[in-house]
C-alpha atoms as a PDB file:
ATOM      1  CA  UNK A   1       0.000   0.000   0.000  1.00  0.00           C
ATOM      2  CA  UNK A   2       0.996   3.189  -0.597  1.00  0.00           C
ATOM      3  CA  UNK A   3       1.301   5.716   2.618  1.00  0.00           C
ATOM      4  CA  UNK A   4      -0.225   7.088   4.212  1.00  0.00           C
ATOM      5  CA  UNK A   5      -2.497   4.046   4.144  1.00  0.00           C
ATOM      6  CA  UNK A   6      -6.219   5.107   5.310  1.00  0.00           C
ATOM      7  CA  UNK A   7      -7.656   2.903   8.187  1.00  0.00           C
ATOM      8  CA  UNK A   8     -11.625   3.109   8.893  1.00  0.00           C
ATOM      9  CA  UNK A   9     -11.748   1.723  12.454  1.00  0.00           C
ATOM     10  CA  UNK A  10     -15.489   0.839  13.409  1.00  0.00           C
ATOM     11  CA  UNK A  11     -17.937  -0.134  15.921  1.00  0.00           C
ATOM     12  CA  UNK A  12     -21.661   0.113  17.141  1.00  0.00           C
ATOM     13  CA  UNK A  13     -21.346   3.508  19.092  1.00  0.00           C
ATOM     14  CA  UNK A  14     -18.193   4.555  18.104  1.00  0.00           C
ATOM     15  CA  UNK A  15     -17.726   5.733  22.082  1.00  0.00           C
ATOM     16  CA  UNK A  16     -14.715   3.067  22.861  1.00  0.00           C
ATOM     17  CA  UNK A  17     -13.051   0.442  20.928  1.00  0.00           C
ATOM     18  CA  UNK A  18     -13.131   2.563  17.819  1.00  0.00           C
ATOM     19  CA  UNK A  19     -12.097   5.546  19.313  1.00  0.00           C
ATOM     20  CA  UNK A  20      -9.351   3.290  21.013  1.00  0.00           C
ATOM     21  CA  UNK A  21      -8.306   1.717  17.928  1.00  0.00           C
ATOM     22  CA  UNK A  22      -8.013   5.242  16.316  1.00  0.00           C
ATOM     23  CA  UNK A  23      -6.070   6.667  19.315  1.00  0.00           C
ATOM     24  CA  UNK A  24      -3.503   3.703  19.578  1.00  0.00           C
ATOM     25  CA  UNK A  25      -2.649   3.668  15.684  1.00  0.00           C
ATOM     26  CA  UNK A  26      -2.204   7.876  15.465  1.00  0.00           C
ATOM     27  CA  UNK A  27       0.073   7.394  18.798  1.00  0.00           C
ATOM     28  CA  UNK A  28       2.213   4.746  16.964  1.00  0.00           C
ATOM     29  CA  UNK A  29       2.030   4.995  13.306  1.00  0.00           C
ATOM     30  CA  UNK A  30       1.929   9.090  13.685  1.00  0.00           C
ATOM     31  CA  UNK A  31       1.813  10.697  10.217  1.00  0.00           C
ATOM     32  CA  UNK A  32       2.386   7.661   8.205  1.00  0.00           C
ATOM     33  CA  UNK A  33      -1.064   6.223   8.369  1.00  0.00           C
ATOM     34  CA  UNK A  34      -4.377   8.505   8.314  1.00  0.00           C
ATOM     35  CA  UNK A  35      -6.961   7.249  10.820  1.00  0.00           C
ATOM     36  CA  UNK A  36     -10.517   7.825  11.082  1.00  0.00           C
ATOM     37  CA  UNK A  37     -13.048   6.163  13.040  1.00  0.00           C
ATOM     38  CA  UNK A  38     -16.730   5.884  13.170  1.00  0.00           C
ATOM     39  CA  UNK A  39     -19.696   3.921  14.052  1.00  0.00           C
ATOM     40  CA  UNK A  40     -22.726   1.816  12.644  1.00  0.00           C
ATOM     41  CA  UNK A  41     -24.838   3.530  15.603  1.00  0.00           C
ATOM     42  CA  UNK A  42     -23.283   6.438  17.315  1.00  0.00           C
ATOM     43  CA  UNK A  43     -23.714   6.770  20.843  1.00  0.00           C
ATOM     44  CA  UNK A  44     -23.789  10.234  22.530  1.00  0.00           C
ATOM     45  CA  UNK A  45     -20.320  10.441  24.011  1.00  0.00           C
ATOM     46  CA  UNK A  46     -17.228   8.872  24.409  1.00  0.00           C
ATOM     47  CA  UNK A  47     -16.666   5.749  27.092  1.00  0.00           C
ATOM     48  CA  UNK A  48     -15.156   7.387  29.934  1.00  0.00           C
ATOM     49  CA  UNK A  49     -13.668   4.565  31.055  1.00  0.00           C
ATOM     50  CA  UNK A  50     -11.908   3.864  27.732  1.00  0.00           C
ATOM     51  CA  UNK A  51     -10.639   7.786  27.872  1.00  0.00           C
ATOM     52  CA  UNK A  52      -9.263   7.189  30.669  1.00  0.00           C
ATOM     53  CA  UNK A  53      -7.422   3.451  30.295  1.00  0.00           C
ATOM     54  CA  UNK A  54      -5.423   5.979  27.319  1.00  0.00           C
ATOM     55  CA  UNK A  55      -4.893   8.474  29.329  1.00  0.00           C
ATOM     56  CA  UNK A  56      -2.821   5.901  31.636  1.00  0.00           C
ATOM     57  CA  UNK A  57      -0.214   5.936  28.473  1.00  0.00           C
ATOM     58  CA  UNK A  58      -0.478   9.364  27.857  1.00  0.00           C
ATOM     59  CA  UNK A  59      -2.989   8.830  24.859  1.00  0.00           C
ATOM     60  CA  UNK A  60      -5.558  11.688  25.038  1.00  0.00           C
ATOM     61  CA  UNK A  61      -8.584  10.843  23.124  1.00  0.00           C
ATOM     62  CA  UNK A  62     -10.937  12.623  25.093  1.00  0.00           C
ATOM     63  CA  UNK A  63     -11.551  15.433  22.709  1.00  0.00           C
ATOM     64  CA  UNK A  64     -13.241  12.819  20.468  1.00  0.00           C
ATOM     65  CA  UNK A  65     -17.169  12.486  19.819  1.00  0.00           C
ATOM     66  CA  UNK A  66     -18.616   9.525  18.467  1.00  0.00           C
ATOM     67  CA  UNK A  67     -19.744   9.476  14.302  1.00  0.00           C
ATOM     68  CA  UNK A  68     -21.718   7.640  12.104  1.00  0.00           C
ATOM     69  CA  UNK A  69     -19.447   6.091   9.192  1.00  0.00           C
ATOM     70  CA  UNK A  70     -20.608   7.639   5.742  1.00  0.00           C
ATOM     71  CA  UNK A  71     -20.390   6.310   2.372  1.00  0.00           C
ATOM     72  CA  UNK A  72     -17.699   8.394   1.665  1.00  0.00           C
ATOM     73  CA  UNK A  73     -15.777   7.447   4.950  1.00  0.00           C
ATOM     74  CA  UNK A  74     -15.875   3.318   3.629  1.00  0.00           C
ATOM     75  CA  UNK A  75     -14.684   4.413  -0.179  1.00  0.00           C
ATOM     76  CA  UNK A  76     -11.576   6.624   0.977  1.00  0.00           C
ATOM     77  CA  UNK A  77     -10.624   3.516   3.185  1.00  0.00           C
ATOM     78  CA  UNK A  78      -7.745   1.275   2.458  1.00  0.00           C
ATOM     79  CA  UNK A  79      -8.641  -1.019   5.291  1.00  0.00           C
ATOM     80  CA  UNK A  80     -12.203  -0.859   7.276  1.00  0.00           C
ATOM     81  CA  UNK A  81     -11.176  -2.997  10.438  1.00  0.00           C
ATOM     82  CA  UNK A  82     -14.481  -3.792  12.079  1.00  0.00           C
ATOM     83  CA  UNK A  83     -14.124  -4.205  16.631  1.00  0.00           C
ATOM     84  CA  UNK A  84     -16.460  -6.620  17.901  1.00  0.00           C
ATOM     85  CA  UNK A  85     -18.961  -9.070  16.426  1.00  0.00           C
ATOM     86  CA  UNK A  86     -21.938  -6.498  16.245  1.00  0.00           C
ATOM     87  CA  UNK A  87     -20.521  -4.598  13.977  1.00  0.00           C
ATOM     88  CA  UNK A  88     -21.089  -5.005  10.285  1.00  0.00           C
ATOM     89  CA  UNK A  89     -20.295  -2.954   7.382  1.00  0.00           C
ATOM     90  CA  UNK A  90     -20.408  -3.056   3.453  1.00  0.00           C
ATOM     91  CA  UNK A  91     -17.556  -1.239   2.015  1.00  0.00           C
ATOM     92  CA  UNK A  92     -16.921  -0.604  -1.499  1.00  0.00           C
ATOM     93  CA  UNK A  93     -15.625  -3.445  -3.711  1.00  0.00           C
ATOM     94  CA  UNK A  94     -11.822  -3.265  -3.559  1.00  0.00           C
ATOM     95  CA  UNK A  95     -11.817  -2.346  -0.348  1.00  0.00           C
ATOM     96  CA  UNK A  96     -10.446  -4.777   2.389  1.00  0.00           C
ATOM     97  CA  UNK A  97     -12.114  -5.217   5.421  1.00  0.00           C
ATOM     98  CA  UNK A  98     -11.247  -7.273   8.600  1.00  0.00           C
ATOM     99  CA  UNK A  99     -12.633  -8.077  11.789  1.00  0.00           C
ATOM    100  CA  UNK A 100     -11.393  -7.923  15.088  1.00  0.00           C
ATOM    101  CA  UNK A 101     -13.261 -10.027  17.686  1.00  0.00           C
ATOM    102  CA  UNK A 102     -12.003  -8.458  20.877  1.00  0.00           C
ATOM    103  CA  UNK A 103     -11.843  -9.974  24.213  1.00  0.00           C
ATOM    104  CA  UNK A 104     -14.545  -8.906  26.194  1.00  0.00           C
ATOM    105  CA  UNK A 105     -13.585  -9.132  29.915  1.00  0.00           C
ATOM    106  CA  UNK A 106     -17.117  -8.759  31.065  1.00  0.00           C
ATOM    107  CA  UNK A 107     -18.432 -12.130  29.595  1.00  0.00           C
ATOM    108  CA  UNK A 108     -16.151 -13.690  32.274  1.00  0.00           C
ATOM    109  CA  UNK A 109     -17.508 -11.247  35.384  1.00  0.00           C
ATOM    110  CA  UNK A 110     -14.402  -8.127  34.990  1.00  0.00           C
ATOM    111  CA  UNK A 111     -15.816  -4.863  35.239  1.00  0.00           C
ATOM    112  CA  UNK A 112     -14.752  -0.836  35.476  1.00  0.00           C
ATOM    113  CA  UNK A 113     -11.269  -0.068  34.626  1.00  0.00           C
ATOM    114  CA  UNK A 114      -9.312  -3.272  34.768  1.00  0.00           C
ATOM    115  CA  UNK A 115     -11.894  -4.435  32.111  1.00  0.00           C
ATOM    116  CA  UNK A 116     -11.189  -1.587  29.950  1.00  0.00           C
ATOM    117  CA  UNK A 117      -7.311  -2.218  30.238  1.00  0.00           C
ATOM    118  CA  UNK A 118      -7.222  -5.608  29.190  1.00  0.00           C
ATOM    119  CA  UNK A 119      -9.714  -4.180  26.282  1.00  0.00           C
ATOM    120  CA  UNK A 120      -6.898  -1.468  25.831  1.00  0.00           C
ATOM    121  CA  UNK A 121      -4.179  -4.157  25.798  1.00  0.00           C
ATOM    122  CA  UNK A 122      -5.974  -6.640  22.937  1.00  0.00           C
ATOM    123  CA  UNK A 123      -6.188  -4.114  20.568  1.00  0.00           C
ATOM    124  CA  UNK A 124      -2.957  -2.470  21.314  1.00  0.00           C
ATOM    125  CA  UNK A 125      -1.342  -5.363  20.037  1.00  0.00           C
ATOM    126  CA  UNK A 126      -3.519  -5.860  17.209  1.00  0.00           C
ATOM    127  CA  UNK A 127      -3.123  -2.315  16.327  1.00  0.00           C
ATOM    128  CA  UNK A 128       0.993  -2.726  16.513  1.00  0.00           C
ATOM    129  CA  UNK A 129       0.150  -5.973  14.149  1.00  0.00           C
ATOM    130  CA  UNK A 130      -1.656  -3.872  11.532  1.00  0.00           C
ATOM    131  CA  UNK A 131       0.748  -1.154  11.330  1.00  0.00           C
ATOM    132  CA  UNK A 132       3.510  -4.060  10.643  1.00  0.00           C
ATOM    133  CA  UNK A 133       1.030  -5.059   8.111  1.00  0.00           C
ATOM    134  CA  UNK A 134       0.851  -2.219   6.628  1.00  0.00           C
ATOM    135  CA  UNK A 135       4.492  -0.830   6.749  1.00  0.00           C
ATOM    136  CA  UNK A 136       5.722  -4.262   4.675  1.00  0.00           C
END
């Protein structure tokens, strides 16, 4: 691919794993890869407990407010990487488009902010995957 490579990160809301996904890649990949995010049903603000498992590395997404994905959001996309299983999109032909089914602490009883960092940590690596991906 040719940079920057444009990544359409996307979930229901668009209030946490999006947003997380989008933070994570900007704070790694910088200018090299041009993020958006969005979501199939927008919620009305951001996960506060995702801001804040960010903040803990210094990631500030809190200036972020969740968006539907638009047509022309899935045709400028390289990649649409879809986070979660509820999620579903139908992007352009051409366009790639992968899912991520995340771990979801809560389905075995862990709640608040230690669920949200092992949410963090998941797609932190799979976000450090992609941009290796995407860089070879």
């Amino acid at each position: 691919m040719n940079a920057p490579s444009r990544v359409l990160f996307v979930c229901v809301k668009n209030g946490g794993k999006s947003q997380m996904a989008a933070g994570l890649m900007r704070d790694i990949a910088g200018d090299s890869v041009d993020v958006v995010s969005g979501g199939t049903q927008p919620g009305a603000s951001l996960n506060q407990l995702s801001v804040d498992s960010l903040a803990e590395w210094n990631i500030d997404i809190s200036q972020g407010s969740p968006k539907p994905i638009t047509e022309a959001d899935l045709a400028a996309a390289d990649l649409v990487v879809t986070l979660g299983r509820e999620a579903t999109v139908e992007a352009p032909g051409g366009t790639d488009v992968e899912n991520w089914d995340t771990d979801e602490p809560s389905e075995r009883g862990i709640e608040g902010i230690e669920r949200m960092r092992m949410v963090r940590d998941d797609i932190s690596e799979r976000v450090s995957d992609l941009l290796r991906r995407l860089s070879s």
